[in-house]
Protein backbone atom coordinates (compact mmCIF):
# COMPACT_ATOMS: atom_id res chain seq x y z
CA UNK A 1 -17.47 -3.38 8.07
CA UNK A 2 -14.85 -1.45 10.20
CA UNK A 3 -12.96 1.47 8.13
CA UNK A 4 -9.11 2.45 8.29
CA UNK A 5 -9.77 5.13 10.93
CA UNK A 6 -7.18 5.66 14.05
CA UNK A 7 -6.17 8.78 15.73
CA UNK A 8 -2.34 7.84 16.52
CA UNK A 9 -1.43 11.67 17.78
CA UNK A 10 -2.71 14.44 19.59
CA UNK A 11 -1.97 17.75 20.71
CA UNK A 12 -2.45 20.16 23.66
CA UNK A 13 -3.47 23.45 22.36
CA UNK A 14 -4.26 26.52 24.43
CA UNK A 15 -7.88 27.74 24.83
CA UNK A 16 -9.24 31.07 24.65
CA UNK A 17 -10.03 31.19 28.77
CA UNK A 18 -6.40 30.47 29.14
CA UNK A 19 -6.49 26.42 30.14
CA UNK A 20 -5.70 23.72 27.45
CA UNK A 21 -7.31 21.36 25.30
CA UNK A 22 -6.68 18.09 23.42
CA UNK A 23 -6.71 18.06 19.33
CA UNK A 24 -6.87 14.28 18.08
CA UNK A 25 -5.49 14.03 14.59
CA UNK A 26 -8.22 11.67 13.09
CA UNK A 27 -6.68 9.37 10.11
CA UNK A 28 -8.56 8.16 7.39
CA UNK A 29 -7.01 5.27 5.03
CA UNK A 30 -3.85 7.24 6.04
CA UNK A 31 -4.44 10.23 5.18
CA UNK A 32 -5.48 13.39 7.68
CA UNK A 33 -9.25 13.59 7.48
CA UNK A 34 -9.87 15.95 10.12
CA UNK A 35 -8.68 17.58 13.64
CA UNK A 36 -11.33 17.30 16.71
CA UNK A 37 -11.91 18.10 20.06
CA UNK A 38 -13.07 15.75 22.49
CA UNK A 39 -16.17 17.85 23.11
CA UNK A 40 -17.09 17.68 19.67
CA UNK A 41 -17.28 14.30 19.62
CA UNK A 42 -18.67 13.58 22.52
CA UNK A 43 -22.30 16.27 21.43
CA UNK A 44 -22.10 14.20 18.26
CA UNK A 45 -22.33 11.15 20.29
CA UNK A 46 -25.22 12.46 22.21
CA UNK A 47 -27.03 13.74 18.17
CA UNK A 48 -26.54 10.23 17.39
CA UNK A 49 -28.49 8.65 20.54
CA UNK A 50 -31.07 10.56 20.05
CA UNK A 51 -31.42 8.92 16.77
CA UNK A 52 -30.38 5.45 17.02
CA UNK A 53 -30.94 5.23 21.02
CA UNK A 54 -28.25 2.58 22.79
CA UNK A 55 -27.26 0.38 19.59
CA UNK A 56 -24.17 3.20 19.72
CA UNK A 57 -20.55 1.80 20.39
CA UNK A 58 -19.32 3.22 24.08
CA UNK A 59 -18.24 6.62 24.13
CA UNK A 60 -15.24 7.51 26.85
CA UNK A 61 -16.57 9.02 29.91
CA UNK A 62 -15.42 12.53 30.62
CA UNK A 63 -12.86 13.53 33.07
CA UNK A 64 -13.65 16.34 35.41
CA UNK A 65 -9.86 16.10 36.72
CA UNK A 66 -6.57 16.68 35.30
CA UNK A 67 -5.70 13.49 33.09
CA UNK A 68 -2.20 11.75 33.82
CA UNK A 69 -0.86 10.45 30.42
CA UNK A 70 -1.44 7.20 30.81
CA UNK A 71 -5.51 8.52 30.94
CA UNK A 72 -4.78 10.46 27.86
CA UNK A 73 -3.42 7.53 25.90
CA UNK A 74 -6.31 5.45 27.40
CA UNK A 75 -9.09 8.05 25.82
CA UNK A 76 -7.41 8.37 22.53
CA UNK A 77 -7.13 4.53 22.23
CA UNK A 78 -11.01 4.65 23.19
CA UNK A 79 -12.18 7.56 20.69
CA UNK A 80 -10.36 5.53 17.75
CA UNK A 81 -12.25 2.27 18.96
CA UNK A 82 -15.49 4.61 18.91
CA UNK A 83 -14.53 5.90 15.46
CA UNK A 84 -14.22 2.46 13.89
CA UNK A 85 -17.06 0.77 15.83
CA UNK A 86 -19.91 3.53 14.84
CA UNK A 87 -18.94 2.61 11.33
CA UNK A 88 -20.38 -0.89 11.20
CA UNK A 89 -23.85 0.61 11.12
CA UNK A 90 -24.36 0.94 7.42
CA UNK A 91 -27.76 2.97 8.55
CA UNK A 92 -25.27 5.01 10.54
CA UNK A 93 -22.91 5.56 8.19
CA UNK A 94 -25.66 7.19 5.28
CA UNK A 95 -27.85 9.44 8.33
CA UNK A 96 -27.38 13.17 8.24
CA UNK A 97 -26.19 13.77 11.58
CA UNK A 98 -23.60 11.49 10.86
CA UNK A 99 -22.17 12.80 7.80
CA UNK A 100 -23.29 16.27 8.35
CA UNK A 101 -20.78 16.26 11.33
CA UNK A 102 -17.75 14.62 9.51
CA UNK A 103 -18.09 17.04 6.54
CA UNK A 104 -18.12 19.96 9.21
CA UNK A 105 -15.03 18.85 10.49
CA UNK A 106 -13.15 18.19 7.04
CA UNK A 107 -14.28 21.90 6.59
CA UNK A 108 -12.79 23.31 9.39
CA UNK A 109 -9.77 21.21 9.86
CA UNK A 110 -8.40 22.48 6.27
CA UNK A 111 -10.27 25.89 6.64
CA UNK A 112 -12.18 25.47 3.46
CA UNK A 113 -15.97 27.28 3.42
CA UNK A 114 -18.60 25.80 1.78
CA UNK A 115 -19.40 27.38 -1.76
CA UNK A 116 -19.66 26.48 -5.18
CA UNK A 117 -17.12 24.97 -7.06
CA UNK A 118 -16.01 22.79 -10.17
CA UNK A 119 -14.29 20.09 -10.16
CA UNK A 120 -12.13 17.71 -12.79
CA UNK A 121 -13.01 14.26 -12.35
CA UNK A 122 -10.74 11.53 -14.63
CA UNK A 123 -11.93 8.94 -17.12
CA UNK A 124 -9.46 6.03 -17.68
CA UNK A 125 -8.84 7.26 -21.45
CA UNK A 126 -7.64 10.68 -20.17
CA UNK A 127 -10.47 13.03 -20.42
CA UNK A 128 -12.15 14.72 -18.05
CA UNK A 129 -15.32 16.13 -16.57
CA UNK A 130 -15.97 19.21 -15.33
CA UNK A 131 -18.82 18.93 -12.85
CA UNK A 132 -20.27 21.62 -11.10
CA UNK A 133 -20.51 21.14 -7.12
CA UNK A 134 -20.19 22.19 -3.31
CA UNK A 135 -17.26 22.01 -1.76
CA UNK A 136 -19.21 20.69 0.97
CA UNK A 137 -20.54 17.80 -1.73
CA UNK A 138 -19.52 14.36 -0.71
CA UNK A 139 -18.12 11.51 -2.53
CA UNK A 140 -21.29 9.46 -2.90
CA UNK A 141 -23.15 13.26 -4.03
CA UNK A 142 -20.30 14.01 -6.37
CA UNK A 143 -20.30 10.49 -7.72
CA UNK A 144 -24.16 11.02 -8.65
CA UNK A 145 -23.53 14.03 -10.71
CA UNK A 146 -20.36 12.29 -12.56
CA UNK A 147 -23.38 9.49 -13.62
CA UNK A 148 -26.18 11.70 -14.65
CA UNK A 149 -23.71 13.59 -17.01
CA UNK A 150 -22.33 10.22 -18.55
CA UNK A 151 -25.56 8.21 -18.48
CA UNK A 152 -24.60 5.77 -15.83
CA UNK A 153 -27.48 3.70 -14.46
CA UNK A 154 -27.89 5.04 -10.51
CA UNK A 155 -28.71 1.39 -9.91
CA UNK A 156 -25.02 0.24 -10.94
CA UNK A 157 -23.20 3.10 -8.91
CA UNK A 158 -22.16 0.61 -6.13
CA UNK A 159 -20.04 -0.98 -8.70
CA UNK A 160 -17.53 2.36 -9.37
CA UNK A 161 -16.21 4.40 -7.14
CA UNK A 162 -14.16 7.94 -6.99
CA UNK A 163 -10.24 7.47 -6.37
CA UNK A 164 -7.01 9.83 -5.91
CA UNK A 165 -4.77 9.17 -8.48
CA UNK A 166 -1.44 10.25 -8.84
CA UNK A 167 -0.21 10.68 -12.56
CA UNK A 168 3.42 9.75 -12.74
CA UNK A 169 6.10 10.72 -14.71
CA UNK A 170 6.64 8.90 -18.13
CA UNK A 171 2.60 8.27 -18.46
CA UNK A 172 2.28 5.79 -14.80
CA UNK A 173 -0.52 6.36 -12.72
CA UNK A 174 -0.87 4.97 -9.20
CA UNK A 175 -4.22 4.98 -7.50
CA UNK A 176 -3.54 6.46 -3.21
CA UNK A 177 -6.79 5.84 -2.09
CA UNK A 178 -10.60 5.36 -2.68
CA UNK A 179 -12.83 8.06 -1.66
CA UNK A 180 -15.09 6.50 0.91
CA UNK A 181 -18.82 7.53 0.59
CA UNK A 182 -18.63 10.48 3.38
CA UNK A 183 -15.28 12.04 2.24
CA UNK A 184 -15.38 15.28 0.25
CA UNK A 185 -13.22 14.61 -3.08
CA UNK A 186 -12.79 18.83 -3.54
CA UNK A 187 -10.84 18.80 0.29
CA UNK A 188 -9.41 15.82 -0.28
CA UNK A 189 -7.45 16.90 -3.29
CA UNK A 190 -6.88 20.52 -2.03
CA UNK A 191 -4.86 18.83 1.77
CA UNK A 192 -3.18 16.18 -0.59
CA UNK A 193 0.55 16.54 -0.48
CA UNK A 194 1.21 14.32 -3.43
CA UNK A 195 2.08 15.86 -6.49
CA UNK A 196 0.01 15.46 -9.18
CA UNK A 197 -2.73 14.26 -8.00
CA UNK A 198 -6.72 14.05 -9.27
CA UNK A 199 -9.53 12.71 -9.00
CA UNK A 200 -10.67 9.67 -11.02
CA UNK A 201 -13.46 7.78 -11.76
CA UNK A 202 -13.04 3.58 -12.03
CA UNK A 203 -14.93 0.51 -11.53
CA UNK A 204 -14.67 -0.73 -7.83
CA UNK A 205 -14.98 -4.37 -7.75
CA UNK A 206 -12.48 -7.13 -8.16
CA UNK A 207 -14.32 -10.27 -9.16
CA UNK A 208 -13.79 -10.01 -13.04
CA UNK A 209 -17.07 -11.91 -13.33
CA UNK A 210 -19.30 -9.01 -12.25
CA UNK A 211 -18.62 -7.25 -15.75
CA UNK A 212 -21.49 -9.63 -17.11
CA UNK A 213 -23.96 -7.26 -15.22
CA UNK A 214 -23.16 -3.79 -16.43
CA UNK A 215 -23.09 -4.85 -20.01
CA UNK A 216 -26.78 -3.67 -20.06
CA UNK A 217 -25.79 -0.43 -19.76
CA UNK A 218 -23.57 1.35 -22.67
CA UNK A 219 -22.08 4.36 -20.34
CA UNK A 220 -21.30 1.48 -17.75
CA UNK A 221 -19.62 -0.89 -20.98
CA UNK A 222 -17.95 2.43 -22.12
CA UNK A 223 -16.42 3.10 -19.25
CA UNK A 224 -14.62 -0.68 -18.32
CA UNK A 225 -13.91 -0.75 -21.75
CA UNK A 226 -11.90 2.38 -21.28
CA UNK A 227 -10.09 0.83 -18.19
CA UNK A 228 -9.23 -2.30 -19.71
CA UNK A 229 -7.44 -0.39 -22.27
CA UNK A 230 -5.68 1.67 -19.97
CA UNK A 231 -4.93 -1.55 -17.47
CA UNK A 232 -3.21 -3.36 -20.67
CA UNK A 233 -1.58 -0.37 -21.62
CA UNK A 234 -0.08 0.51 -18.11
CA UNK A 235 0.87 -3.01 -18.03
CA UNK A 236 -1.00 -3.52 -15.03
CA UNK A 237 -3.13 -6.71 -16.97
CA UNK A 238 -0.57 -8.93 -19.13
CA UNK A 239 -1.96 -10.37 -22.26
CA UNK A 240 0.05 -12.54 -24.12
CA UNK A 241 1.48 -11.27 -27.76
CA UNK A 242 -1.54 -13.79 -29.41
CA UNK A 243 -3.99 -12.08 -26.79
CA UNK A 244 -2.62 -8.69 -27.33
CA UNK A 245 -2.88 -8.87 -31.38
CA UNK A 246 -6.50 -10.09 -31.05
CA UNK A 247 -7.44 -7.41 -28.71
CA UNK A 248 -5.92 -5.05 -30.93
CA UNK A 249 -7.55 -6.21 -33.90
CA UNK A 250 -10.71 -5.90 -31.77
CA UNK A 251 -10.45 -2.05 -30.23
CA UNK A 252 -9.75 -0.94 -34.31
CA UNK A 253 -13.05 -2.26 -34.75
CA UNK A 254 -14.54 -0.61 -31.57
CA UNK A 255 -15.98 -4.22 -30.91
CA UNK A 256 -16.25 -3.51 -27.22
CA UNK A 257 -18.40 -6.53 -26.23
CA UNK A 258 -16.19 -8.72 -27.69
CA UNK A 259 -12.96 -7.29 -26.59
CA UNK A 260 -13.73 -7.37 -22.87
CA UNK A 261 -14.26 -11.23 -23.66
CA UNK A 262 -11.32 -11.77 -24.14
CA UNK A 263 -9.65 -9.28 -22.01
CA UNK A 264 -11.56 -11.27 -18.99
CA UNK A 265 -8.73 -13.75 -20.11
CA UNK A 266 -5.71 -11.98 -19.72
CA UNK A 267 -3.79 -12.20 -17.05
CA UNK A 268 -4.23 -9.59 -14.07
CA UNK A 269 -7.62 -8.34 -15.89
CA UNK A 270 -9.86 -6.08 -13.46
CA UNK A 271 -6.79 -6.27 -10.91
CA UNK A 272 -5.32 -2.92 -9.02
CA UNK A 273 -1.53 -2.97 -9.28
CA UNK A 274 0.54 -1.51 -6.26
CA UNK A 275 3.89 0.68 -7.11
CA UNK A 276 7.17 -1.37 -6.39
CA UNK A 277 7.32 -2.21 -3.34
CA UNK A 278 9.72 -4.73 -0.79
CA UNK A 279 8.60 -7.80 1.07
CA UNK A 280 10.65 -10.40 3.69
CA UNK A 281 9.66 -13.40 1.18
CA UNK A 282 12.22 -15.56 1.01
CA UNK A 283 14.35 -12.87 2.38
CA UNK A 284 13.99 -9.36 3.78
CA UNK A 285 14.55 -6.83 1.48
CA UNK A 286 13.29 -8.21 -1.95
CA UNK A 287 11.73 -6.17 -4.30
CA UNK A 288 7.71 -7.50 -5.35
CA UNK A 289 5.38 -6.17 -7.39
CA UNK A 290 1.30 -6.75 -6.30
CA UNK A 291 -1.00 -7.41 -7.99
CA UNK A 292 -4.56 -7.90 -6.67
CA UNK A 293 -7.70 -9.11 -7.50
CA UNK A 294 -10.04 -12.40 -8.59
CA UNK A 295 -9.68 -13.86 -4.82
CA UNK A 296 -5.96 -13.45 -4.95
CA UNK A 297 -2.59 -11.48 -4.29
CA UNK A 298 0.16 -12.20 -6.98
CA UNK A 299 3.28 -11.54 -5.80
CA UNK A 300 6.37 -10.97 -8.24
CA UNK A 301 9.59 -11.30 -6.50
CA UNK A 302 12.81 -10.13 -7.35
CA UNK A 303 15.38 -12.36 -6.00
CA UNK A 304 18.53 -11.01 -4.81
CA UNK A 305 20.43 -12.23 -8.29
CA UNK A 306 17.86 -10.68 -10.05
CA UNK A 307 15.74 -14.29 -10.55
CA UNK A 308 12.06 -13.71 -10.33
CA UNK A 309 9.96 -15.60 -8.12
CA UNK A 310 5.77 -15.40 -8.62
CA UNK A 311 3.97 -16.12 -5.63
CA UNK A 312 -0.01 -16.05 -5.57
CA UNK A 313 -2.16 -16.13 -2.21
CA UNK A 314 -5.50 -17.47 -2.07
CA UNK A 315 -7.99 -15.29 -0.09
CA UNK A 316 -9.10 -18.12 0.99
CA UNK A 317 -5.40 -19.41 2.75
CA UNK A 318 -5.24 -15.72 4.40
CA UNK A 319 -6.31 -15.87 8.33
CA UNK A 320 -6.06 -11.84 9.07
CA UNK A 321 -3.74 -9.33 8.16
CA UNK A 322 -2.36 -5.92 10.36
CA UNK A 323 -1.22 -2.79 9.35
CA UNK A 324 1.22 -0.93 10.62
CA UNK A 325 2.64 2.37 10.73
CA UNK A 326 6.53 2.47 11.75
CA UNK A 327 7.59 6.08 11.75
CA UNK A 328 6.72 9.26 13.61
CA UNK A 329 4.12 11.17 13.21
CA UNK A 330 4.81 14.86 14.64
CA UNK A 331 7.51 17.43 12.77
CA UNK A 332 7.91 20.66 12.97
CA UNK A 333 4.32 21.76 11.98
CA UNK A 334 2.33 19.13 13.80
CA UNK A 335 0.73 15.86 12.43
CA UNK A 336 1.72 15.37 8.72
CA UNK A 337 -0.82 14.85 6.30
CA UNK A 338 -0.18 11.16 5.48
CA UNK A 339 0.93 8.24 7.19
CA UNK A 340 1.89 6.54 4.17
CA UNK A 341 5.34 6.29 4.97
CA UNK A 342 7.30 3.63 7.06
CA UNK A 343 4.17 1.24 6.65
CA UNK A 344 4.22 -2.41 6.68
CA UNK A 345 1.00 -5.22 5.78
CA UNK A 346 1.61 -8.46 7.61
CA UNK A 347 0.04 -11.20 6.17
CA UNK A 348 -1.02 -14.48 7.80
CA UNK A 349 -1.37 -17.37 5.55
CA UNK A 350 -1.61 -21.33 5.64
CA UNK A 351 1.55 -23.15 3.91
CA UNK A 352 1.81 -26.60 4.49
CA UNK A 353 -1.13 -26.74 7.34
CA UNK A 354 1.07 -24.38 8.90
CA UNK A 355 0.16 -20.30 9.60
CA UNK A 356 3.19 -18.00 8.54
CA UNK A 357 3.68 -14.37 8.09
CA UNK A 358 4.32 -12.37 4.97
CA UNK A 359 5.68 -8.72 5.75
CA UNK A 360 5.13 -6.31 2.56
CA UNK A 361 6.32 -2.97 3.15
CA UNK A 362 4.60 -0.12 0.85
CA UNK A 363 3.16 2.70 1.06
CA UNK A 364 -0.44 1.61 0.00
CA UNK A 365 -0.84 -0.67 2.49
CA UNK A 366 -3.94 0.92 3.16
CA UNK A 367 -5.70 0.48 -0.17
CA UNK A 368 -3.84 -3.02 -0.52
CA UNK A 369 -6.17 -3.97 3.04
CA UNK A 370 -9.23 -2.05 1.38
CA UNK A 371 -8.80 -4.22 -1.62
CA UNK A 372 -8.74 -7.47 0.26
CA UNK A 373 -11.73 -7.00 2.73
CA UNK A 374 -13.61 -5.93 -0.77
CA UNK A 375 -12.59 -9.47 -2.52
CA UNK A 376 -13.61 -11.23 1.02
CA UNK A 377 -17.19 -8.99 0.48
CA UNK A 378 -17.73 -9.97 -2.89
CA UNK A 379 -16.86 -13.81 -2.02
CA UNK A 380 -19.93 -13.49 0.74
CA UNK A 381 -21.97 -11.91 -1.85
CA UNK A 382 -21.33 -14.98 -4.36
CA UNK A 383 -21.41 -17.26 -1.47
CA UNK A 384 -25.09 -15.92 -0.58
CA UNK A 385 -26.48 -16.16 -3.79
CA UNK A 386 -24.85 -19.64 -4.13
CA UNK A 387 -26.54 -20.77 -1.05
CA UNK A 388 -30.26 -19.39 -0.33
CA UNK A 389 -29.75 -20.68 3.56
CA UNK A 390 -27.46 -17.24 4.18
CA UNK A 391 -30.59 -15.25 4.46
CA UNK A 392 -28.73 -12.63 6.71
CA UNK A 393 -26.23 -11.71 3.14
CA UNK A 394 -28.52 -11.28 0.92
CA UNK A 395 -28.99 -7.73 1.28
CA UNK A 396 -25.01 -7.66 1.17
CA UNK A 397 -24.77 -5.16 -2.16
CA UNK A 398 -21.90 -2.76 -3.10
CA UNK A 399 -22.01 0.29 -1.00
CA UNK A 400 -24.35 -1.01 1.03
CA UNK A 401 -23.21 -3.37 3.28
CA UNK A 402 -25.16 -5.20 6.46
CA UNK A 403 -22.94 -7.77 7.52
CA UNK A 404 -19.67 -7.98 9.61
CA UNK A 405 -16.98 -9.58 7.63
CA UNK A 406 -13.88 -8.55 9.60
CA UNK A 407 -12.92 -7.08 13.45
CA UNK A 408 -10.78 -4.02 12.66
CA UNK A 409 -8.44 -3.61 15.62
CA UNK A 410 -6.69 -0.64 16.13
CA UNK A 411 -4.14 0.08 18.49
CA UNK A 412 -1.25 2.52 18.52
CA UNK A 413 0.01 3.29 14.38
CA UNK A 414 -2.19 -0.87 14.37
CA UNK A 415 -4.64 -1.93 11.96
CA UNK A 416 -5.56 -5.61 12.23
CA UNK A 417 -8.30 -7.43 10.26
CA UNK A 418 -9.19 -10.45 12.68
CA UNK A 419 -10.51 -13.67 12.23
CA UNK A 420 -11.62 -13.61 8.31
């Protein structure tokens, strides 16, 4: 599956024989993940065919002239196509020449040497862990540690994942992205610009049914029993007052088995809420609250005269979605570290054998398009063990994916997910 990468600026910079040189600000689930050179990437494309021989996306051909800007644009537009392409290859994706060159590069672009370090990572009760790593230690590496010191089962890592979390004001929380297996959690909360923010360890799946198979394992049951609590207490799942006195009744006890029965009942359980946001449903401008998860997006709506309207969107009504960025992208200093302002998700859905568009504007549209093409993978998962004739997703486990779900197409500030 495609990731959120694009390169949507770049810069001339002056080399040290006196000619020039392009930088391509590479964004990652938009955020800065690194600065590189076209030479770079083009000996990394060359370390990589000498692994995995011609199964490699094209690579843009060098110029041995002066580029006009039209070539410029053309071989940025290629390099992010490159980017997303070599990503399908989940073999690609865990090789050492590819991540050894994309942790290089997260080094150097934020000027951070490799050495040890310790680092803070979140429970959902509020504690922490201090585990002992390299800044140089990836997500998937530091994610291995965080088990072994809880007593997580390695074989149920796929189903949690490492996320930057901003801690609001007045006890909110609001997750800004999940650490993809390659990234480097230690530079990714040293370049974050928001305020506040850690890293935190939480389940990553969406399908509330999936809790049936960690319940062998008591650091696994410990620690969505711990995010339940903290979902229902954020408000982010919505028991009623009957469901909320039984579950109550229930964590006094410590009866955790029991009380993620019932929690699997409430309302919104296992679901990753989005911070206010505005959509164009059923006019521009209204404020919605998301919530997604269990094959859906639920949509609250607040109606001009303060009415509420709930919407809910099937996964399986939704044709493709895009995002976009809307703003600019240079200042003063250069790129900016995020691109998580001015962004917009447009949704296609059926209505009435009809396909319309749903515009939400927020600034997670990036993990609101990670969460959806993880409900589509989990659907193909259930899908393939529902029917033994899809031979070709059976190997289709968290973290390790070997199918093609969606065609991520990006263009200029353009994300699209085609043709779910």
């Amino acid at each position: 599956m495609k990731m959120h990468f694009c390169i949507p600026v770049s810069q001339q910079r002056p080399d040290a024989l006196g000619g020039r040189y392009v930088l391509y600000s590479v964004y990652l689930d938009g955020f800065l993940f690194c600065k590189v050179r076209y030479s770079q990437l083009h000996r990394w494309n060359e370390q990589l065919k000498r692994v995995f021989g011609n199964c490699l996306p094209p690579f843009p051909p060098k110029y041995y002239l002066a580029m006009t800007t039209s070539m410029a644009d053309e071989r940025r537009d290629q390099l992010e196509q490159y980017l997303q392409n070599v990503t399908m290859d989940p073999n690609m994706l865990r090789s050492d020449v590819f991540v050894d060159f994309l942790k290089l590069m997260q080094l150097d672009t934020f000027h951070i040497t490799t050495k040890k370090a310790s680092l803070d990572i979140f429970l959902p009760d509020g504690r922490s862990i201090k585990v002992e790593i390299q800044t140089s230690d990836t997500a998937e590496r530091v994610l291995e540690v965080v088990s072994h010191n809880i007593g997580l089962c390695q074989e149920l890592l796929g189903y949690f994942g490492l996320f930057l979390i901003h801690f609001c004001k007045e006890g909110r929380l609001s997750v800004v992205k999940k650490l993809v297996d390659f990234e480097l959690p230690y530079v990714s909360l040293r370049s974050s610009e928001v305020e506040n923010c850690k890293v935190g360890l939480r389940k990553w799946y969406l399908d509330p049914s999936l809790d049936a198979r960690l319940m062998d394992c008591r650091a696994a049951v410990d620690l969505i029993y711990m995010q339940a609590i903290q979902d229902i207490e954020k408000e982010w799942a919505k028991p009623t007052e009957l469901q909320r006195q039984k579950l109550e009744a229930l964590q006094k006890e410590d009866n955790q088995t029991k009380f993620l029965e019932l929690a699997r009942e409430v309302r919104h359980y296992g679901y990753v809420q989005l911070e206010p946001c505005t959509c164009d449903h059923p006019e521009p401008g209204c404020q919605t609250l998301l919530s997604i998860g269990n094959n859906e997006i639920s949509c609250c709506i607040t109606l001009p005269d303060n009415r509420t309207l709930d919407i809910i969107f099937q996964m399986d009504r939704v044709k493709c979605w895009q995002v976009t960025f809307l703003g600019t992208l240079l200042d003063t200093d250069g790129p900016q570290q995020t691109l998580n302002h001015n962004l917009e998700l447009r949704l296609q859905y059926c209505e009435d054998s009809h396909w319309r568009w749903f515009v939400i504007h927020t600034k997670q549209a990036f993990l609101l398009s990670s969460c959806l093409k993880k409900m589509i993978s989990e659907k193909m998962v259930k899908q393939a063990a529902e029917n033994p004739e899809m031979k070709d997703y059976s190997s289709f486990l968290p973290r390790k994916s070997k199918i093609k779900i969606a065609e991520v197409d990006c263009a200029f500030g353009t994300i699209k997910e085609e043709d779910l």
